[in-house]
Protein backbone atom coordinates (compact mmCIF):
# COMPACT_ATOMS: atom_id res chain seq x y z
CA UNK A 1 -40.32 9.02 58.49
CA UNK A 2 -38.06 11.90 57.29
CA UNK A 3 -38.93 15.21 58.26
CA UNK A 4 -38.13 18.18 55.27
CA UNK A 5 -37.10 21.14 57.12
CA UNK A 6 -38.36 24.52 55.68
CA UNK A 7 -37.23 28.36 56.46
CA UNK A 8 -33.75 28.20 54.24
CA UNK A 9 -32.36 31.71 54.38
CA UNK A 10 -29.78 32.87 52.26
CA UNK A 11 -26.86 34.81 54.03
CA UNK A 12 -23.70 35.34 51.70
CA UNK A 13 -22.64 34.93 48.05
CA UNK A 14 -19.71 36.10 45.71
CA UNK A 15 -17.16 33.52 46.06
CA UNK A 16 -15.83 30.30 43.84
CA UNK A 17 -16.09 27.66 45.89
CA UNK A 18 -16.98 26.96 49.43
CA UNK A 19 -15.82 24.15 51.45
CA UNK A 20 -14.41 23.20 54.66
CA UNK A 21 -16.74 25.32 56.80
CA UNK A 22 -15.92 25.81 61.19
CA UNK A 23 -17.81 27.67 63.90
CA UNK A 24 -14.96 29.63 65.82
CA UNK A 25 -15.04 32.87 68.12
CA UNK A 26 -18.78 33.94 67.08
CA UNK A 27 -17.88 33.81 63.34
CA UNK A 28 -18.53 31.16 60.34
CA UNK A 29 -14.80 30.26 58.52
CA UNK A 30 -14.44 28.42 55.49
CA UNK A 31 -12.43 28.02 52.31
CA UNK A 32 -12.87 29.15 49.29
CA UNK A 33 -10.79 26.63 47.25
CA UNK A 34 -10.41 28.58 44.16
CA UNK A 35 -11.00 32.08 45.43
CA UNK A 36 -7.55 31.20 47.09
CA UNK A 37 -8.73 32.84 50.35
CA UNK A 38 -10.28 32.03 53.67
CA UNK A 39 -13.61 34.07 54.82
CA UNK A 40 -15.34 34.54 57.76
CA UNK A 41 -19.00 35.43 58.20
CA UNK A 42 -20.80 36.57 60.78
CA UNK A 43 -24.31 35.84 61.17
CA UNK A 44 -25.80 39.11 59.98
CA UNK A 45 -23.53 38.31 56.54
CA UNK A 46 -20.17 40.59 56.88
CA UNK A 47 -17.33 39.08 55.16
CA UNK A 48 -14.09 39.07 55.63
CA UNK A 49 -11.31 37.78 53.79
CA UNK A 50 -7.99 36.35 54.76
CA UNK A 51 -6.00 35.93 51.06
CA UNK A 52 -3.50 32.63 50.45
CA UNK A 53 -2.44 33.37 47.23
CA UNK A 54 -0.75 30.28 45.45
CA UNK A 55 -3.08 28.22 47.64
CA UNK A 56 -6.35 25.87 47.53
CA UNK A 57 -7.26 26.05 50.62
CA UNK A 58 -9.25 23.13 51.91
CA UNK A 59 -9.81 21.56 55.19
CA UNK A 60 -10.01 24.18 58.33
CA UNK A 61 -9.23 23.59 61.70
CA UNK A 62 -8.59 25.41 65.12
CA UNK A 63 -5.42 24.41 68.04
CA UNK A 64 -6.35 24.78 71.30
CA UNK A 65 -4.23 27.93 71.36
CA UNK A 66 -6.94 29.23 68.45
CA UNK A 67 -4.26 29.07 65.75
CA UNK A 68 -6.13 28.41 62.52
CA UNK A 69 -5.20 25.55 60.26
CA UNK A 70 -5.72 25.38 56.85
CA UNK A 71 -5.04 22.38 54.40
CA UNK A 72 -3.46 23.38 50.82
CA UNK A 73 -4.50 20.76 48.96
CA UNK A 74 -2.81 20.75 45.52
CA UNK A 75 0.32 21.58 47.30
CA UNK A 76 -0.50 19.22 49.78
CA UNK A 77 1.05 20.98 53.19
CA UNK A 78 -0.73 22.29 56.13
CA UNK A 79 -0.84 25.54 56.98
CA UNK A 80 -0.97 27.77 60.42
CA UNK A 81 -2.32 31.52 60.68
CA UNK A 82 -1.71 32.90 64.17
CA UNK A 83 -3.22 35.81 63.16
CA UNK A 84 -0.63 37.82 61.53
CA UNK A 85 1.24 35.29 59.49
CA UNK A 86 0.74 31.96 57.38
CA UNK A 87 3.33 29.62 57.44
CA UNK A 88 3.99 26.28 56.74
CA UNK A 89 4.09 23.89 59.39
CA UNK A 90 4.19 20.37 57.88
CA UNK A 91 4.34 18.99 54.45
CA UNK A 92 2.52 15.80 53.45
CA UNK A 93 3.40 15.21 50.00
CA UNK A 94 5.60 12.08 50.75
CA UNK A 95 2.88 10.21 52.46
CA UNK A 96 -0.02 11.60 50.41
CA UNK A 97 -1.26 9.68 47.43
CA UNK A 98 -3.54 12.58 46.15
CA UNK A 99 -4.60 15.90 46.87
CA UNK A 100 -5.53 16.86 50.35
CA UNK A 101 -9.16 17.48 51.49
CA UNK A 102 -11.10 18.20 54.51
CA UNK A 103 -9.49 18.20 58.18
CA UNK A 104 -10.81 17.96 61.85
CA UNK A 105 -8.45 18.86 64.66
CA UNK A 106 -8.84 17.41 68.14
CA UNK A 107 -8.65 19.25 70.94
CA UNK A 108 -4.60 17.81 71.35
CA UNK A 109 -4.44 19.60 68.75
CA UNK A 110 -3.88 17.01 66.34
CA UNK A 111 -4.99 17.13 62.70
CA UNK A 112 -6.72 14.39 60.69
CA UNK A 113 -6.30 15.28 56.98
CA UNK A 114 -7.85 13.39 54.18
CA UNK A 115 -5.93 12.46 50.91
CA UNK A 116 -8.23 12.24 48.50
CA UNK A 117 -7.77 9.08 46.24
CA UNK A 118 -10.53 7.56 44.32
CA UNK A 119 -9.20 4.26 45.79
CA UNK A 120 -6.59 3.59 47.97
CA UNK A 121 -7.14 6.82 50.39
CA UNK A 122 -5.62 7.64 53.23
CA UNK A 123 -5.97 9.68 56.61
CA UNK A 124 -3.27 11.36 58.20
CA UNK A 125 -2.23 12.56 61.26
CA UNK A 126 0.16 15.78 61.86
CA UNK A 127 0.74 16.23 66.18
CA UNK A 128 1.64 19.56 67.15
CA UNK A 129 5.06 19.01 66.52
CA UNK A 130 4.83 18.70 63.42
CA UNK A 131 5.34 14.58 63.04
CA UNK A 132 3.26 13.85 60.25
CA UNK A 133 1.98 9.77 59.94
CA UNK A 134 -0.83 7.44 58.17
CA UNK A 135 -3.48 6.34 60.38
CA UNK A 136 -6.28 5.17 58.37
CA UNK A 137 -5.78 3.49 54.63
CA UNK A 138 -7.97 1.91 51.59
CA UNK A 139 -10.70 4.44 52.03
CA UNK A 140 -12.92 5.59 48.89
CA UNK A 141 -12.25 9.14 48.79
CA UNK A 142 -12.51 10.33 52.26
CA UNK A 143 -13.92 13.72 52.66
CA UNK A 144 -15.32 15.30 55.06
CA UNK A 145 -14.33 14.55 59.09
CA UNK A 146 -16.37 14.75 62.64
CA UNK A 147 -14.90 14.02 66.28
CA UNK A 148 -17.91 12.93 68.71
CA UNK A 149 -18.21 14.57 71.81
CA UNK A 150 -17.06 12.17 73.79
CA UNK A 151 -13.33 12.00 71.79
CA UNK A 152 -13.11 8.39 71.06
CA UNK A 153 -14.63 8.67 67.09
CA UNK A 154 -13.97 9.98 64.38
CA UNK A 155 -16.55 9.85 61.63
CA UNK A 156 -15.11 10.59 57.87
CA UNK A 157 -17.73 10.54 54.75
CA UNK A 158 -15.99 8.17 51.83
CA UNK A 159 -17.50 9.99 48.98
CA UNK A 160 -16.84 7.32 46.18
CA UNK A 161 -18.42 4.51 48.64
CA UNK A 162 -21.77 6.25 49.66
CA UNK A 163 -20.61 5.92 53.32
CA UNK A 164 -19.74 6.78 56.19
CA UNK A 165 -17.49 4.76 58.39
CA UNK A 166 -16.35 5.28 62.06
CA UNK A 167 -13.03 4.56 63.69
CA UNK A 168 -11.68 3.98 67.73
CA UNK A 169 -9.45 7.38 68.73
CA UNK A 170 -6.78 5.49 70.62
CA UNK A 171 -5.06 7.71 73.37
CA UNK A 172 -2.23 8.50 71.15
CA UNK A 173 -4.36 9.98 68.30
CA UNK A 174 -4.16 6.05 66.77
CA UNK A 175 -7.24 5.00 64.74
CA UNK A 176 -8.80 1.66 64.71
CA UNK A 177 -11.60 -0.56 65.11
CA UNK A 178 -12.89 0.50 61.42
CA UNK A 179 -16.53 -0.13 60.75
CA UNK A 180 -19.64 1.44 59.04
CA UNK A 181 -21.61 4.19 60.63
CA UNK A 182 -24.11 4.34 57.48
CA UNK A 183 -24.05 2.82 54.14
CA UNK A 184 -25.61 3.05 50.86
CA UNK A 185 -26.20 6.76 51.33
CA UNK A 186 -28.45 8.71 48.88
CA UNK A 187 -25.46 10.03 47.60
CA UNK A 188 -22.01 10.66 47.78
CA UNK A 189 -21.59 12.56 51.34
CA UNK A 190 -19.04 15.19 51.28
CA UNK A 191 -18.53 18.03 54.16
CA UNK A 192 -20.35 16.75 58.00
CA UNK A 193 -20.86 18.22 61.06
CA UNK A 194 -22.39 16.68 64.62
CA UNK A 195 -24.83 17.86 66.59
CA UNK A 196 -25.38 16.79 70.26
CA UNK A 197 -27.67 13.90 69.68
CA UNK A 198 -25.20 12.07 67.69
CA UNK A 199 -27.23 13.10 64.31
CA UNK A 200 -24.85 13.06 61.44
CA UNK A 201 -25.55 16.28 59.00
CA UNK A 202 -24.07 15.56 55.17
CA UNK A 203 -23.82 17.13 51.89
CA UNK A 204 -25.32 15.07 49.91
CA UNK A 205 -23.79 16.43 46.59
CA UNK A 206 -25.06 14.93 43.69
CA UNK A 207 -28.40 14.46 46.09
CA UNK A 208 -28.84 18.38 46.21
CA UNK A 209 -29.83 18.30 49.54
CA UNK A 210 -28.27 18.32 53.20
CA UNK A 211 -29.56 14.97 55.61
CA UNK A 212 -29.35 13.87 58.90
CA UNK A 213 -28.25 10.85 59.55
CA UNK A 214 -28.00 8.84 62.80
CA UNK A 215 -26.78 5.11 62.99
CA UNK A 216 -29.05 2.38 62.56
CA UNK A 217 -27.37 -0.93 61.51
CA UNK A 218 -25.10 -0.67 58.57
CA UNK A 219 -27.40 1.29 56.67
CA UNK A 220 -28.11 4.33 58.77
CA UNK A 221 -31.58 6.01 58.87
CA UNK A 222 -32.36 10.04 57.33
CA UNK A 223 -34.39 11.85 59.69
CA UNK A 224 -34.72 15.12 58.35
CA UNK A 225 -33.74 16.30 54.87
CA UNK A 226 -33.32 19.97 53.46
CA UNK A 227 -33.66 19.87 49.73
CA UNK A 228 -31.90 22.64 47.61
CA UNK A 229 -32.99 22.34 44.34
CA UNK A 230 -31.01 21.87 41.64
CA UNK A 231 -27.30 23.26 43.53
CA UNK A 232 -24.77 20.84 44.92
CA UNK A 233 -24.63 20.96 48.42
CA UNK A 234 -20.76 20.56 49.36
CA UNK A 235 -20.69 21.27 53.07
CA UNK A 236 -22.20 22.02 56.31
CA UNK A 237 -21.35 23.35 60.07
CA UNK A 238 -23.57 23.98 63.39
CA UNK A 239 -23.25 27.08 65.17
CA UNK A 240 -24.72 30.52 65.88
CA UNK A 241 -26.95 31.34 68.62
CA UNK A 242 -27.74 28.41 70.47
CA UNK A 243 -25.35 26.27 68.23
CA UNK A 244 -28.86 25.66 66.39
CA UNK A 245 -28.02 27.53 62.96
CA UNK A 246 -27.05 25.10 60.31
CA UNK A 247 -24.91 26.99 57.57
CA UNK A 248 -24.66 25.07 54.19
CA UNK A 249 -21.76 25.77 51.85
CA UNK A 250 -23.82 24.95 48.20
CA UNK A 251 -22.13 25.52 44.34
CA UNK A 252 -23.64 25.53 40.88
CA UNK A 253 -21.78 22.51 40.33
CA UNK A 254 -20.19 19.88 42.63
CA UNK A 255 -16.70 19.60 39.92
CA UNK A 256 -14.72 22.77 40.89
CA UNK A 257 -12.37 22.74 38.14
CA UNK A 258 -16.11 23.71 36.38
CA UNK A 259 -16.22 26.87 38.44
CA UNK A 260 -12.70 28.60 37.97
CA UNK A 261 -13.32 32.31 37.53
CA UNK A 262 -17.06 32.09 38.65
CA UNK A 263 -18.57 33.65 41.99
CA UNK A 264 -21.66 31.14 42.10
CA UNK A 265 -21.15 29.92 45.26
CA UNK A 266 -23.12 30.63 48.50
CA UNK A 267 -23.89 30.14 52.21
CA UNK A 268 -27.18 29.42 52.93
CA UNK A 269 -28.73 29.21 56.79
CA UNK A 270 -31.29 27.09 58.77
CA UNK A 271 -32.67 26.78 62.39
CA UNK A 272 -32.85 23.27 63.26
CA UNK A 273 -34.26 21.38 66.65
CA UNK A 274 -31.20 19.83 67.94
CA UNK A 275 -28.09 21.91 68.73
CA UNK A 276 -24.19 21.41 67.54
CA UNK A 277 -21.69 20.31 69.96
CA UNK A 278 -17.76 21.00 70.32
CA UNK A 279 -17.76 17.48 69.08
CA UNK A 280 -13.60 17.24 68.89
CA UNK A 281 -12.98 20.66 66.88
CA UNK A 282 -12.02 23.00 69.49
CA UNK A 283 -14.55 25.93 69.76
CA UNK A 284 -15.34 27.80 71.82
């Protein structure tokens, strides 16, 4: 049976379009593609706004060091603020057959990056030296990305193939041993984020709701479900006090080309039973 979880709170609003939301240093960080910025929230609501003009940002990530890394996906090169500056640190337009997406960083601090082809798309790695390579191909619009705790899998939602597949973390940052963590999802999955009993949360865009989804055979099984009307629920993170807040990135529409020049996105909050973990995004 799937539980509905109640008590949604809202906490901010006034930006285009949310995605790529981390839990870093006591604050929520995410993108705001065509805002052209990066925000942070705390959990009371305060905003604050890093600006990347010129840029969509996408995917966010954290080094070790607690450099920030953020994907620019139409230009398709990754990006590093230290805290004063942005600069570009590697540029993936050769090996990427579409725009970039979403991102998880490992705590080598290596970054898996998402090209987002319909078919035909690819994940790729970029080590802290910059080397930039393909490690995962033929996916259906991967999207978003989750390291388990235990730093041997990555989990990536294919948004075109209702899925979400699993691969083997080799010890050089290799991936392999592809297979199906859930299948024939409710609908197409965008951002995730794990919590510590292996419990899957998803964006189930054109779904309007967020799920939790653990593995169960191919098909994986939804054990609790937080609908959100009639908005299109883009991404999620765990964090807060106790690592027990979910915050949920949700739009008036799930096409952001649709939303250029609008401020109807928002951030919306829920205390859930089991708490988020590290999970292979350096936080701390």
């Amino acid at each position: 049976m799937t539980a509905m979880v109640d008590g949604l709170t809202p906490l901010a609003a006034g930006f285009c379009f949310g995605e790529g939301p981390r839990w870093f240093e006591g604050l929520l960080w995410f993108s705001d593609m065509l805002g052209e910025a990066v925000h942070t929230l705390t959990v009371s609501g305060s905003m604050t706004t890093l600006h990347l003009p010129g840029h969509a940002p996408s995917g966010l990530g954290f080094r070790p060091d607690g450099t920030l890394l953020i994907v620019s996906a139409e230009r398709r090169v990754l990006l590093a603020y230290d805290g004063e500056s942005v600069d570009v640190v590697a540029d993936l337009s050769a090996v990427a057959p579409a725009d970039l997406g979403d991102m998880v960083v490992d705590h080598h601090g290596r970054a898996y990056i998402g090209s987002q082809a319909f078919e035909g798309g690819v994940i790729l790695r970029v080590d802290p030296d910059g080397t930039v390579g393909v490690v995962a191909r033929e996916l259906d619009f991967p999207n978003g990305m989750a390291i388990t705790t235990d730093r041997h899998t990555l989990i990536v939602a294919e948004s075109i193939g209702r899925r979400l597949t699993a691969y083997t973390i080799g010890a050089g940052g290799d991936l392999s041993d592809r297979r199906v963590f859930a299948d024939r999802l409710d609908g197409p999955p965008d951002g995730i984020c794990l919590d510590a009993e292996g419990g899957v949360w998803t964006a189930m865009t054109l779904a309007h709701r967020f799920e939790r989804i653990v593995a169960d055979g191919h098909t994986g099984h939804v054990t609790h479900c937080i609908d959100i009307g009639d908005r299109a629920a883009i991404a999620c993170m765990l964090g807060g006090a106790a690592d027990r807040t979910l915050f949920m990135l949700s739009s008036s529409d799930v096409y952001p080309k649709r939303l250029i020049g609008t401020r109807l996105s928002r951030v919306d909050t829920v205390i859930v039973d089991t708490p988020g973990v590290a999970a292979g995004q350096y936080r701390r």
